[in-house]
Protein backbone atom coordinates (compact mmCIF):
# COMPACT_ATOMS: atom_id res chain seq x y z
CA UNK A 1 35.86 -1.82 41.08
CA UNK A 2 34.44 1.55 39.48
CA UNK A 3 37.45 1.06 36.57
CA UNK A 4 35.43 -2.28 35.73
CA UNK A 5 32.06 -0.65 35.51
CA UNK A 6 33.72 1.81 33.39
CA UNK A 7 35.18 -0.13 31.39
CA UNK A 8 32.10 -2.60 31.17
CA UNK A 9 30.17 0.28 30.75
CA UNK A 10 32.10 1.51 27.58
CA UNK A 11 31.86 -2.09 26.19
CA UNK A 12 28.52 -2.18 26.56
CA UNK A 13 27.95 1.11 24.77
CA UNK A 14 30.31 0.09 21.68
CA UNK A 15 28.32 -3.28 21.44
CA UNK A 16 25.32 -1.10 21.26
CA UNK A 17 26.72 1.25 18.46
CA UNK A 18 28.20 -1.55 16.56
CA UNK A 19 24.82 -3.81 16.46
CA UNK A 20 23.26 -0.06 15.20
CA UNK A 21 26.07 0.24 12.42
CA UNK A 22 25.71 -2.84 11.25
CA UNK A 23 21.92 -2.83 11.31
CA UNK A 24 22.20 0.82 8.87
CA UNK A 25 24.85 -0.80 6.94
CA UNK A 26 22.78 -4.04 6.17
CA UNK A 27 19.95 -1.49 5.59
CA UNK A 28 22.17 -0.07 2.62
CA UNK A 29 24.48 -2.77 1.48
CA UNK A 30 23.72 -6.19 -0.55
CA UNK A 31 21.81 -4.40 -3.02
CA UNK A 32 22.35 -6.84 -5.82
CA UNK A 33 23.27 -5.41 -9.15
CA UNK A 34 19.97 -5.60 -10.85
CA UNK A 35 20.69 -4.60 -14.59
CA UNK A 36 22.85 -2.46 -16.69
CA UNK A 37 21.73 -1.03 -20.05
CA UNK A 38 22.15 -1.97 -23.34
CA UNK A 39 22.62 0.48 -26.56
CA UNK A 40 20.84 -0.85 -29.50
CA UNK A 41 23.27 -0.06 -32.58
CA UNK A 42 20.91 0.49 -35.68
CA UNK A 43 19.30 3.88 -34.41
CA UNK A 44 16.14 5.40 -35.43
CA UNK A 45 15.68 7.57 -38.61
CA UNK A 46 14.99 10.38 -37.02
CA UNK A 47 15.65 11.46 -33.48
CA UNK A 48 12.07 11.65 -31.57
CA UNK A 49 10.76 12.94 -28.34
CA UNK A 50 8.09 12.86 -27.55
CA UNK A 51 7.77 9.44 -28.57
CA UNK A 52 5.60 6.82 -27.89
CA UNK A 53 6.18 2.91 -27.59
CA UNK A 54 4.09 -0.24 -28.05
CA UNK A 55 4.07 -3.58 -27.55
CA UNK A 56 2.93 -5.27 -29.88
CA UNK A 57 1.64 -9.25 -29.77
CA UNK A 58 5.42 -10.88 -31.58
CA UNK A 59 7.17 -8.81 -29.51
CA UNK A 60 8.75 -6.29 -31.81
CA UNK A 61 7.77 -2.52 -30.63
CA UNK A 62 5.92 0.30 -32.73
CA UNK A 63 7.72 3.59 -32.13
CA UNK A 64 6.00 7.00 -32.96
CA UNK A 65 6.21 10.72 -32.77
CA UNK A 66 8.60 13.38 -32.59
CA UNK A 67 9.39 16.81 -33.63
CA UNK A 68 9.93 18.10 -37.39
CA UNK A 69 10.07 15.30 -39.85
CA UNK A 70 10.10 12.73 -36.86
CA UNK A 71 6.80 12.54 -37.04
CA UNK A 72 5.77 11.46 -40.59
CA UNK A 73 6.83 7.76 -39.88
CA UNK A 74 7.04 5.06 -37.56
CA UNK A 75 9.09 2.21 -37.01
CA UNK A 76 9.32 -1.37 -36.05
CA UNK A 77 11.95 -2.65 -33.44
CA UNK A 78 13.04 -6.20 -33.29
CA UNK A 79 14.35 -6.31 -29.52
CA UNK A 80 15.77 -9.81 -30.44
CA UNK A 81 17.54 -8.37 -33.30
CA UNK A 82 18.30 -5.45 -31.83
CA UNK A 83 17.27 -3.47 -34.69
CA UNK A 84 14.70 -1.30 -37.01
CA UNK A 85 12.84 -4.17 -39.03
CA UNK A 86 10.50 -1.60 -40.58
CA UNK A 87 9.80 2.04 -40.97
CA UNK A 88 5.99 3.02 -42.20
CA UNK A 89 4.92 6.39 -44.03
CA UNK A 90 2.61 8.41 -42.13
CA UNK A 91 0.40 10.58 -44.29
CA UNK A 92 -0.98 12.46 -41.06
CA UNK A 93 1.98 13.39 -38.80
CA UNK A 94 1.81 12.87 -35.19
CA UNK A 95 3.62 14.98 -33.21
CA UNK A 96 2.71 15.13 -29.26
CA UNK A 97 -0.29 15.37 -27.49
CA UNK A 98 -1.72 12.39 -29.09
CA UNK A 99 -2.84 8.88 -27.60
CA UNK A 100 -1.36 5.28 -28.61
CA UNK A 101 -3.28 2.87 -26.65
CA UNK A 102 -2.49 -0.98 -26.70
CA UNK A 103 -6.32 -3.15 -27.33
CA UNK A 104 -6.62 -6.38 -26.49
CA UNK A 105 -5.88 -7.53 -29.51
CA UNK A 106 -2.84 -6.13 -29.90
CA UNK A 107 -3.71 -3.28 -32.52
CA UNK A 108 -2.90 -0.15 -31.46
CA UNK A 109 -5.34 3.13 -31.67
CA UNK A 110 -4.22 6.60 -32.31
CA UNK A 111 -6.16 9.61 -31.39
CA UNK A 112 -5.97 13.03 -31.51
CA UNK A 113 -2.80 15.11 -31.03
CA UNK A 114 -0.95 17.89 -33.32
CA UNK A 115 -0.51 17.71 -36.52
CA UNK A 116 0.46 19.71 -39.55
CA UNK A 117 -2.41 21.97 -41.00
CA UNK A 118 -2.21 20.70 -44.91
CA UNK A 119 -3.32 16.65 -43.45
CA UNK A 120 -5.53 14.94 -44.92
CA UNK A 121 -9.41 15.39 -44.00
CA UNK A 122 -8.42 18.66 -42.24
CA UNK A 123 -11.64 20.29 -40.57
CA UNK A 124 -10.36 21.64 -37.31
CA UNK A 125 -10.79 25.26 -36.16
CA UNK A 126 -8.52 25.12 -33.09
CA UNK A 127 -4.96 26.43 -33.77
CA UNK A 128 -1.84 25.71 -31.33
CA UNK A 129 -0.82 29.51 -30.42
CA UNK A 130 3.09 29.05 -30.34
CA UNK A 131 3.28 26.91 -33.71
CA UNK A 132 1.00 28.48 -36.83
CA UNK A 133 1.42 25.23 -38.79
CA UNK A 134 0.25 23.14 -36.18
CA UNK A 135 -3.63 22.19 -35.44
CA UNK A 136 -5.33 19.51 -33.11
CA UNK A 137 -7.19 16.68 -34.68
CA UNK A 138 -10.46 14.71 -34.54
CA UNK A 139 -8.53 11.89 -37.08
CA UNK A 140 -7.86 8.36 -35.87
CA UNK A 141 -5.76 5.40 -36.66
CA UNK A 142 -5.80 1.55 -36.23
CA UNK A 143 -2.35 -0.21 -36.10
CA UNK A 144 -3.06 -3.47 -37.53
CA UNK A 145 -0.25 -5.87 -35.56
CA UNK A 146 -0.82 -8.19 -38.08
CA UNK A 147 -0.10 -6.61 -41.34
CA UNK A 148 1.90 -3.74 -40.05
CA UNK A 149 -0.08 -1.49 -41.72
CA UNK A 150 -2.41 2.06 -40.36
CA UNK A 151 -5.38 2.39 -41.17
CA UNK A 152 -8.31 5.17 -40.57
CA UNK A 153 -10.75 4.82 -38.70
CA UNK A 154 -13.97 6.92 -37.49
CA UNK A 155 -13.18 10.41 -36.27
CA UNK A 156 -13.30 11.50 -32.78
CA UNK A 157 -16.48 13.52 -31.68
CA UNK A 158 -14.35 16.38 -30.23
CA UNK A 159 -10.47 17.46 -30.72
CA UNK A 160 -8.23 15.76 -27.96
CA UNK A 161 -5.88 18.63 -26.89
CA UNK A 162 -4.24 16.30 -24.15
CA UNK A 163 -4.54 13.09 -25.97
CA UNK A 164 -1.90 11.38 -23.79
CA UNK A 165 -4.83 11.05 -21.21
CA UNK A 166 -6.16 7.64 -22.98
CA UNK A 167 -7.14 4.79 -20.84
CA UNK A 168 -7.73 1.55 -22.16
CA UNK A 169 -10.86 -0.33 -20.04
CA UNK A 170 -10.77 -3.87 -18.93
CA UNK A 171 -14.02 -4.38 -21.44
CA UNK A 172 -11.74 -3.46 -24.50
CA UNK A 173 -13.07 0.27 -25.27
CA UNK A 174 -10.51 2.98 -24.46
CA UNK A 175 -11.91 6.11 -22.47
CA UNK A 176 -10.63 9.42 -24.28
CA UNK A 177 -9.80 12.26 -21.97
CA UNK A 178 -10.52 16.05 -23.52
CA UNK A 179 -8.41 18.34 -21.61
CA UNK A 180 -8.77 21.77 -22.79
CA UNK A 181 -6.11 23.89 -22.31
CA UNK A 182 -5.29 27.44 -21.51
CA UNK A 183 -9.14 28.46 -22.15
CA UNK A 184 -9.76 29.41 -18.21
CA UNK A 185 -12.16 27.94 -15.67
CA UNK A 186 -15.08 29.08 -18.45
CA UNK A 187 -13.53 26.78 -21.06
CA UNK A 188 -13.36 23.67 -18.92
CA UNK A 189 -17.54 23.72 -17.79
CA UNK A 190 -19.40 21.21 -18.81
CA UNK A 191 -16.95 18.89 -20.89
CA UNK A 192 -17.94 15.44 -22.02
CA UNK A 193 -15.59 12.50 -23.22
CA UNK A 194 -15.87 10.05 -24.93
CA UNK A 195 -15.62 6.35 -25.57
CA UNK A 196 -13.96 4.11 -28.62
CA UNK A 197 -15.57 0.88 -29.13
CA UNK A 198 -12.64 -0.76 -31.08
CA UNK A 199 -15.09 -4.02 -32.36
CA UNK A 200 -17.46 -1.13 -33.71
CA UNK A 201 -15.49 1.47 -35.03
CA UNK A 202 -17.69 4.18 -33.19
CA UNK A 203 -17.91 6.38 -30.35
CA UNK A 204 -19.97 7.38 -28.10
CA UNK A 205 -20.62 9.84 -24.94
CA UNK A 206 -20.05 9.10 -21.28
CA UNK A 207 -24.00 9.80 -19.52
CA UNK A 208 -22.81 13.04 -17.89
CA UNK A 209 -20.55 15.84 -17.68
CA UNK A 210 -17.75 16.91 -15.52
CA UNK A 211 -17.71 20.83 -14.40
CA UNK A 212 -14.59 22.54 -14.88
CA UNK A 213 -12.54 19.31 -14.87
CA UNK A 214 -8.95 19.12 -15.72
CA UNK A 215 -7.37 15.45 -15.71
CA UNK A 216 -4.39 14.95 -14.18
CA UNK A 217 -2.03 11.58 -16.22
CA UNK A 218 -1.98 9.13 -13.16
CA UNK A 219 -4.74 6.24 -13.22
CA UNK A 220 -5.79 3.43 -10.64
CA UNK A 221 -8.00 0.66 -12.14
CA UNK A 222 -9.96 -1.17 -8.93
CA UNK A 223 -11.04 -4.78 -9.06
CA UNK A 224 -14.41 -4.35 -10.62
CA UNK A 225 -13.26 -2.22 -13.78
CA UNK A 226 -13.98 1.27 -12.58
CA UNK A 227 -10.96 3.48 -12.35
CA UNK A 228 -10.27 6.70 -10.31
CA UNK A 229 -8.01 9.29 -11.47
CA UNK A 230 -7.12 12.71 -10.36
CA UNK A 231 -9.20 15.73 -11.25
CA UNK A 232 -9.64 19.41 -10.57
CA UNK A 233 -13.77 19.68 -9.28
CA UNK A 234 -14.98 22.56 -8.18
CA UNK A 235 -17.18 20.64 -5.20
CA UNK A 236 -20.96 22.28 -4.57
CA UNK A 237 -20.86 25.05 -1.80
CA UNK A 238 -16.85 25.39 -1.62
CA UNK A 239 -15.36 28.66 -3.19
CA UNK A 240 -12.15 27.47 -4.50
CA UNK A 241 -10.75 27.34 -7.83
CA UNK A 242 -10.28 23.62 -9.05
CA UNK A 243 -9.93 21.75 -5.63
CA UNK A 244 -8.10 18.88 -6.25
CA UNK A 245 -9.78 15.55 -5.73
CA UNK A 246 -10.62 12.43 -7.27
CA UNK A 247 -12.97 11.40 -9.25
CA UNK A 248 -14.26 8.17 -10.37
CA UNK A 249 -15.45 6.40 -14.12
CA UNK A 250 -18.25 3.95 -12.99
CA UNK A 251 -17.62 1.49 -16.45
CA UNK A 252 -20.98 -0.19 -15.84
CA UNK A 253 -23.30 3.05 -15.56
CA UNK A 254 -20.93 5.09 -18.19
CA UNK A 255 -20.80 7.99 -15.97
CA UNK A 256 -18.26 10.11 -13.63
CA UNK A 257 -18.83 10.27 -10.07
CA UNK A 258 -16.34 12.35 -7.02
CA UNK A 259 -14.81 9.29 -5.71
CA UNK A 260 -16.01 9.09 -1.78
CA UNK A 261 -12.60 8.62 -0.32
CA UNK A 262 -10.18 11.16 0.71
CA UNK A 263 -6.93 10.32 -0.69
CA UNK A 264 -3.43 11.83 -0.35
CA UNK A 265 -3.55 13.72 -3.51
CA UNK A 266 -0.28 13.48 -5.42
CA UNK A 267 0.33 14.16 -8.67
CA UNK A 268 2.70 11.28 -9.21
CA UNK A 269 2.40 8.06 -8.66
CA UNK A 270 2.62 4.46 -10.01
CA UNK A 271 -0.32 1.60 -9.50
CA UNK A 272 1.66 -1.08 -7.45
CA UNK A 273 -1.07 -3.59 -7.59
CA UNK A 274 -5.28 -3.98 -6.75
CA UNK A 275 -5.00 -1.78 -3.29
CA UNK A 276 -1.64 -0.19 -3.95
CA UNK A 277 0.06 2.57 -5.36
CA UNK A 278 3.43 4.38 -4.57
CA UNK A 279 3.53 8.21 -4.58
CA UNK A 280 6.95 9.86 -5.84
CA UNK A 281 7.42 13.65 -4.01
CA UNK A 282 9.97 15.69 -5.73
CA UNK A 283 11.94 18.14 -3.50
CA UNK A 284 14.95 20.61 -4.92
CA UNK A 285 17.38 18.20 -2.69
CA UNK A 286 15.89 15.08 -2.69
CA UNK A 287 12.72 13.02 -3.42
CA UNK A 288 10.46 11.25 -1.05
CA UNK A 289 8.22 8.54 -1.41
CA UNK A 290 5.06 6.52 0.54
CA UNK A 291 2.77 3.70 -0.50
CA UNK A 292 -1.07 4.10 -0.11
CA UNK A 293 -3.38 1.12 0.51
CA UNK A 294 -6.71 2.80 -0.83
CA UNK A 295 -8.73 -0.36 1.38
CA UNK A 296 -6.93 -0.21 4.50
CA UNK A 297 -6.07 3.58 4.30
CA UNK A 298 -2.75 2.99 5.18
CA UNK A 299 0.59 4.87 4.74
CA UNK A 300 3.72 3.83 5.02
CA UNK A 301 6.92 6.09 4.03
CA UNK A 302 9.23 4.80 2.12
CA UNK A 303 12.43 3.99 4.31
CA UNK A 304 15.12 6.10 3.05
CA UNK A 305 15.02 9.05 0.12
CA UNK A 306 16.34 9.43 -3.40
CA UNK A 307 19.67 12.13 -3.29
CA UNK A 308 18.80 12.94 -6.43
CA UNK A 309 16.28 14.94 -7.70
CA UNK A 310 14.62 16.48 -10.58
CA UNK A 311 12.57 19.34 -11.02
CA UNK A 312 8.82 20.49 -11.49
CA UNK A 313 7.86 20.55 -15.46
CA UNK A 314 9.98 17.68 -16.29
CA UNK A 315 8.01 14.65 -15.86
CA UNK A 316 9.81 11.85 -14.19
CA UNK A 317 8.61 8.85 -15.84
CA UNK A 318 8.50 5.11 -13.94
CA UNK A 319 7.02 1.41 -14.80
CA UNK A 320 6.53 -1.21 -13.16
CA UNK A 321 8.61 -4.28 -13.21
CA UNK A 322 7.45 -7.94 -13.45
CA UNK A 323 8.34 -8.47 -9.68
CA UNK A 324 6.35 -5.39 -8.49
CA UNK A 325 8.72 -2.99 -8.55
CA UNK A 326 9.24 0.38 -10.06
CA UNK A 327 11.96 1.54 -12.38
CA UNK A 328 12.37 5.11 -11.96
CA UNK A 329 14.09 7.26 -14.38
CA UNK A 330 14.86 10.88 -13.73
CA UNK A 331 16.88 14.30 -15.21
CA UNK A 332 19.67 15.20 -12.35
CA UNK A 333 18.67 18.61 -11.14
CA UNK A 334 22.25 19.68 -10.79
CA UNK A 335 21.15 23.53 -10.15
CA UNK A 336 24.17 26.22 -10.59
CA UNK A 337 24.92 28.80 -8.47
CA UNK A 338 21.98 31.85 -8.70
CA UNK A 339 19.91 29.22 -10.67
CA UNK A 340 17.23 29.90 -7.98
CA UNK A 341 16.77 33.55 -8.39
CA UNK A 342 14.64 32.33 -11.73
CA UNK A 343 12.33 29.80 -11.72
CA UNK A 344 11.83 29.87 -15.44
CA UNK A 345 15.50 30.05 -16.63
CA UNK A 346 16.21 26.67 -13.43
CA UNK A 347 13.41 24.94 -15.27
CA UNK A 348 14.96 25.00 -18.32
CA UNK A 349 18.27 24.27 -17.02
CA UNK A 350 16.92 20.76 -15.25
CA UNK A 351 16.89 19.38 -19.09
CA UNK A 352 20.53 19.02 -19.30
CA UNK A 353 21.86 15.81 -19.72
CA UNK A 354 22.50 14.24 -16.80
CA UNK A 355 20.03 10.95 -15.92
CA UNK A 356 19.57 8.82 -12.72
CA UNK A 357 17.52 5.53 -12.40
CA UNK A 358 16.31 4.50 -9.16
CA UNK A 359 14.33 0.94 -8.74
CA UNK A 360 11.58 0.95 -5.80
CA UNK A 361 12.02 -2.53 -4.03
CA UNK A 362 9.15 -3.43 -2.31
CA UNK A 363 10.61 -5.78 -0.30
CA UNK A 364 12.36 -3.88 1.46
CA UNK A 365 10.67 -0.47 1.00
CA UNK A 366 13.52 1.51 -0.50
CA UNK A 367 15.12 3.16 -3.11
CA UNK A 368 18.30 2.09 -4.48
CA UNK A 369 20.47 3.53 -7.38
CA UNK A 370 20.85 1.35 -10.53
CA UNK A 371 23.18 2.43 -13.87
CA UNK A 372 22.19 5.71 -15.17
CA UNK A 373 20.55 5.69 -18.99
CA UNK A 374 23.63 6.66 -21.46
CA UNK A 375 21.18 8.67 -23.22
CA UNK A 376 17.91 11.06 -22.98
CA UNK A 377 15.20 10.15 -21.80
CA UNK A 378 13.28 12.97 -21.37
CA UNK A 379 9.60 12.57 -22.75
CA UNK A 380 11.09 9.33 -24.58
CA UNK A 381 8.47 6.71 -25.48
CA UNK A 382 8.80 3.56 -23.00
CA UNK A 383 7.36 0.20 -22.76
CA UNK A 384 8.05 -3.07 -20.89
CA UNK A 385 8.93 -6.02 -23.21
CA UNK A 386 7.76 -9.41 -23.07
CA UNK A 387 10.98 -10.84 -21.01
CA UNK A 388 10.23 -8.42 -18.99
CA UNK A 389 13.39 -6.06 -19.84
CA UNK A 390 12.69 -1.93 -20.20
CA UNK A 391 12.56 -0.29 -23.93
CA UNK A 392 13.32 3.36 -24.09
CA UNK A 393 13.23 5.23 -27.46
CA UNK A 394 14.44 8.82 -27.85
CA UNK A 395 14.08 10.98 -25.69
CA UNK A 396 15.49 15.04 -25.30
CA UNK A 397 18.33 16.92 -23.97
CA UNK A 398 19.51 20.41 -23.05
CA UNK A 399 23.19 20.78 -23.64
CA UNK A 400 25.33 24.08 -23.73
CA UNK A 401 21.82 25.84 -23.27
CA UNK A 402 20.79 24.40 -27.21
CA UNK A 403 17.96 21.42 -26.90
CA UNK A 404 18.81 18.28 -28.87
CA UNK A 405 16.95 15.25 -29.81
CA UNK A 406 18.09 11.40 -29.26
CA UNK A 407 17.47 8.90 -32.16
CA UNK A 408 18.96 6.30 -29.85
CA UNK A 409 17.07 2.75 -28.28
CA UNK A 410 17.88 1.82 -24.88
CA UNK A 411 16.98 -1.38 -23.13
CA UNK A 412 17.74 -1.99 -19.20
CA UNK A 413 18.38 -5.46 -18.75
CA UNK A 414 16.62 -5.94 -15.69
CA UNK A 415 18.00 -9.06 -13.70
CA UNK A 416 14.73 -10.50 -12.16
């Protein structure tokens, strides 16, 4: 009689371990293949990263910026094609740091950035201190959609020196960010920004100033237009250096404000919808991941963890798909042996190139590995496309310790 309980009692326990196995290999299995990526043949004129990438309202794509002579045109991509319709002089070269921001109309607006000192209409004082023939601008530009063509426009009221921080407001104007950089805590007090009014070709001030502000790039636009964003604030009464917070732009009063919740602050994340957004946490082994409801308050870890990882100072860059979820593209970390010992020198080695991509599912609140991209990606420009498929031009590698430039377009097919 005890050999039967035994041997019921082992049954029993390998009917338990089985159901548990199968339940962790449903968890990981039927993942369905949801793209591959495509190589466009006709390449770019000019390798470029960073670039920038538009959508534009017949569905062809305006790609811009780069290094060197990358950055005195820009071109036109045909996705349906699959190739360069059109490349377009520019007369002021725009090399990084500046803002291309979709309007409603479909015309795009260019702020700000670095540019080469003999430009036209040159009247900046600012000088970039690595690069003597390089100088921040006050000059903006107008893509016309329609004719294809740039035009000027007013200048800026102050030099953008991190003109990627452009946010384009569900009442058409687009809210310019100022970041100043490496001026210390004196030379962020009291900075204003500003406000383009595409239908009036002006700008004007937001009603107050933020005190020793410095932006972070991550946005989340709420349901009645206002948007909070992350900030460094030195809050009343606390002796710290640049607390991190958030902060608030109230559209209707044209002012900042500390937002009044206390949210996880993370530096990335992605806006998953009106209460959502998920929060990427790169480790040296692996990255982690939660979504935040900003209503409800609540947190929920993402179910498993990306292998894979990349490391701090190169930007892992992520959009969100027409189903909800994320595309996440990444630079392997791939450390060697002693790496560690400098921080600087394994910085420089994460931009070799080696690429993951990683979709967020929502569904089931995981990660899952999709192709890698053949190419860089690396401060490439990227933009969804109408059908819903990913565009990524450019992008930069690090390869036998020399860094090297893509002038290659790569589309995910996503499989919705």
């Amino acid at each position: 009689m005890s050999n039967i309980k035994v041997i019921c009692s082992f049954a029993f326990l390998f009917l338990f371990i089985s159901i548990i196995c199968c339940g962790c290999s449903n968890f990981n299995i039927d993942i369905p293949d949801k793209g591959h990526w495509v190589v466009a043949e006709d390449t770019m004129d000019k390798p470029r990263s960073p670039a920038t990438a538009n959508l534009l309202p017949d569905g062809n794509v305006l790609i811009m910026g780069g290094l060197n002579d990358s950055a005195d045109t820009a071109e036109i991509f045909d996705p349906n094609q699959m190739k360069i319709v059109k490349s377009i002089p520019l007369n002021d070269k725009r090399y990084y740091n500046y803002s291309a921001t979709s309007l409603l109309n479909g015309d795009v607006f260019i702020a700000g950035g670095y540019v080469y000192e003999n430009r036209r209409n040159h009247n900046s004082t600012n000088q970039h201190e690595t690069n003597k023939e390089l100088y921040l601008t006050d000059t903006t530009k107008i893509f016309d959609s329609k004719t294809y063509e740039f035009k000027d426009t007013k200048n800026m009221k102050y030099e953008m020196a991190d003109g990627n921080l452009a946010k384009l407001l569900s009442n058409g104007n687009v809210l310019l960010f100022n970041n100043i950089i490496d001026l210390g805590a004196k030379g962020r007090e009291n900075m204003r920004f500003q406000i383009y009014d595409p239908t009036k070709n002006d700008y004007y001030e937001v009603k107050n100033m933020m005190h020793r502000i410095k932006v972070g790039v991550n946005f989340f636009n709420l349901n009645n237009g206002d948007i909070i964003f992350h900030c460094y604030w030195a809050y009343p009464n606390k002796k710290c250096k640049g607390c991190g917070s958030w902060c608030l732009y109230n559209v209707n009063d044209n002012k900042f404000e500390i937002y009044p919740d206390d949210l996880p602050y993370e530096i990335l994340f992605i806006q998953l919808d009106n209460e959502k957004y998920l929060s990427i946490q790169p480790f040296i082994d692996h990255s982690s991941g939660y979504t935040y409801n900003i209503n409800t308050k609540e947190k929920i870890p993402v179910n498993n963890n990306i292998p894979k990882t990349w490391r701090a100072g190169t930007k892992i860059q992520s959009v969100l798909l027409d189903n909800g979820n994320v595309l996440i593209l990444g630079i392997n970390a791939n450390s060697i042996k002693g790496e560690e010992k400098n921080r600087k020198l394994a910085d420089y080695h994460s931009l070799r190139d080696k690429y993951s991509a990683y979709i967020y599912d929502k569904t089931k609140n995981i990660f899952y590995e999709v192709s890698a991209p053949p190419y860089p990606v690396y401060r490439a420009g990227i933009v969804k496309l109408k059908n819903g498929d990913i565009l990524v031009a450019g992008g930069s590698y690090l390869k036998d310790y020399k860094r090297g430039y893509s002038n290659k377009i790569q589309i995910f097919k996503y499989k919705h």
